[in-house]
Protein backbone atom coordinates (compact mmCIF):
# COMPACT_ATOMS: atom_id res chain seq x y z
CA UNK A 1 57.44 -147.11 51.60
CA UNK A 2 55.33 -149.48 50.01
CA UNK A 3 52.33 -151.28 51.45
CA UNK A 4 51.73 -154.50 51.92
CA UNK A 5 50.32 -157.72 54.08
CA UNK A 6 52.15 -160.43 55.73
CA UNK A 7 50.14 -163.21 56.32
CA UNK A 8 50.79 -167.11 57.33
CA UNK A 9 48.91 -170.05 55.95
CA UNK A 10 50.23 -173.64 55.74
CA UNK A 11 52.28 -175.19 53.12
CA UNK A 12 50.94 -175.35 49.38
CA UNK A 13 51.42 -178.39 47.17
CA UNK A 14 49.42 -177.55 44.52
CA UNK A 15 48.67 -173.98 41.74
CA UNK A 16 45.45 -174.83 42.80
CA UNK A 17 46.08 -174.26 46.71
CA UNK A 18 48.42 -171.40 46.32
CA UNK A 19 45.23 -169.22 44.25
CA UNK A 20 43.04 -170.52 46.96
CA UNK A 21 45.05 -168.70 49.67
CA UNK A 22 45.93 -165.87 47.98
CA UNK A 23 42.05 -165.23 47.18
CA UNK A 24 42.80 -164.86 43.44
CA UNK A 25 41.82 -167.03 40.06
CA UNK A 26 44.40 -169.69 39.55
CA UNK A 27 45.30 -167.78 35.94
CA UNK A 28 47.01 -164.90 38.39
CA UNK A 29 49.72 -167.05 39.40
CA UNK A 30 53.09 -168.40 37.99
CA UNK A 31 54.30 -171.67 38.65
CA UNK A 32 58.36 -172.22 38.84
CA UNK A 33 59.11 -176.01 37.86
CA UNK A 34 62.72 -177.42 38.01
CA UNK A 35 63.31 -179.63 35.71
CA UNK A 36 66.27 -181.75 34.90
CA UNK A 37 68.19 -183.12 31.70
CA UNK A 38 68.85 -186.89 32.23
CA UNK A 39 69.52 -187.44 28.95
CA UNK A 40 72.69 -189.13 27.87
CA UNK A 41 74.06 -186.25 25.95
CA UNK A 42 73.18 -182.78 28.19
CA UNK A 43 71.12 -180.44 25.86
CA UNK A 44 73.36 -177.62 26.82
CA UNK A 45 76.61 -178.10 27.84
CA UNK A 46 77.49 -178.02 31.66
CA UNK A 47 73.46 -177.66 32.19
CA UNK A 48 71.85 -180.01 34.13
CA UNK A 49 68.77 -177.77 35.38
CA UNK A 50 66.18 -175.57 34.17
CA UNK A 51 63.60 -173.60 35.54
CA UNK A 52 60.60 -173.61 33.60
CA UNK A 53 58.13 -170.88 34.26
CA UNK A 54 54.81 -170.86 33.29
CA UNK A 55 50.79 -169.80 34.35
CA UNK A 56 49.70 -171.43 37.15
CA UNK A 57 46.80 -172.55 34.51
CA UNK A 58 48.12 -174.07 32.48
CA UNK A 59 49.75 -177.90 32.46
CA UNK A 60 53.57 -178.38 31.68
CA UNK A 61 54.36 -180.73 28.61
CA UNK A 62 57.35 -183.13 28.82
CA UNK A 63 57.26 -183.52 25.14
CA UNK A 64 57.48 -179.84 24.51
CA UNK A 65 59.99 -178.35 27.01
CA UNK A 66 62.17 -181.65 25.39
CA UNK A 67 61.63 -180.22 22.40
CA UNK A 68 62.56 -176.99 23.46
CA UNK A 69 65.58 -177.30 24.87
CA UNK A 70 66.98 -180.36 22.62
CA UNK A 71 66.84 -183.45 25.16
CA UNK A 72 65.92 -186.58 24.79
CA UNK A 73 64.69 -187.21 27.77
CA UNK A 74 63.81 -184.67 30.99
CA UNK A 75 62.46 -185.26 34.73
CA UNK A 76 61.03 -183.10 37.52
CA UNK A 77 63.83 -182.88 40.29
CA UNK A 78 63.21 -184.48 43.34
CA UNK A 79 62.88 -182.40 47.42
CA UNK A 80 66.30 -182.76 47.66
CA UNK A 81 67.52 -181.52 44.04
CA UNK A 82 65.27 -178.76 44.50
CA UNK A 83 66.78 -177.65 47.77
CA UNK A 84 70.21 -178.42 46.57
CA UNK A 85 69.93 -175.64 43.59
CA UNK A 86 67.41 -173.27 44.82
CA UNK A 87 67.92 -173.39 48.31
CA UNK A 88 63.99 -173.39 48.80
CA UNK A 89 61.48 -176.26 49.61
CA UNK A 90 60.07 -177.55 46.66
CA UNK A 91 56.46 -175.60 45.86
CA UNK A 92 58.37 -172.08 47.19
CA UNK A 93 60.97 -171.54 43.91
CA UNK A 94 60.40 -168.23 43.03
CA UNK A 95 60.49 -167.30 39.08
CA UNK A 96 63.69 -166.01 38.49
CA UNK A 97 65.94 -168.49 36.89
CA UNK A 98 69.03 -165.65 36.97
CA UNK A 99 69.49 -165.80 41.00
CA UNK A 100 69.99 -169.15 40.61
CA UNK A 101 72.41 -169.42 37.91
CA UNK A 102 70.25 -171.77 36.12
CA UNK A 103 68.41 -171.43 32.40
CA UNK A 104 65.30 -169.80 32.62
CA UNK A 105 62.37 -170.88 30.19
């Protein structure tokens, strides 16, 4: 059995928010940011999502998650892109690109 605490708070749109609830810095966090290839020419094959994971300090880079995967150009995906992959609203993906089927960076 292990311990824990269920609590209820309202919805979080921001890292920011999220550390604010849970009472911790905002460094203690990970933030789980689908992101899709709208390039031309799909970076990978048959990929059209990623999941980009990251600390909930730190700011994501278009330019470098491009340059990671080998697109030419990359978007956030919209409510309704989110909810189609993930099955979760869009702020409550959880890190774990593998349950999802999707690339995990």
């Amino acid at each position: 059995s292990i311990p824990f605490e269920f609590s209820t708070h309202k919805a979080c749109l921001t890292s920011e928010e999220s550390a604010a609830v849970r009472g911790c810095s905002l460094d203690s966090g990970a933030k789980a940011l689908l992101i899709k290839d709208c390039g031309k020419k799909l970076a990978k094959e048959n990929t059209l999502f990623y999941l980009a994971v990251m600390s909930a300090s730190n700011r994501f880079s278009n330019k470098r998650f491009k340059k990671m995967i080998g697109s030419k150009n990359i978007k956030f995906a919209s409510q309704d892109e989110v909810m189609d992959v993930t099955k979760c609203l869009s702020g409550a993906v959880p890190p774990f690109g593998s349950i999802f089927g999707i690339p995990l960076w």
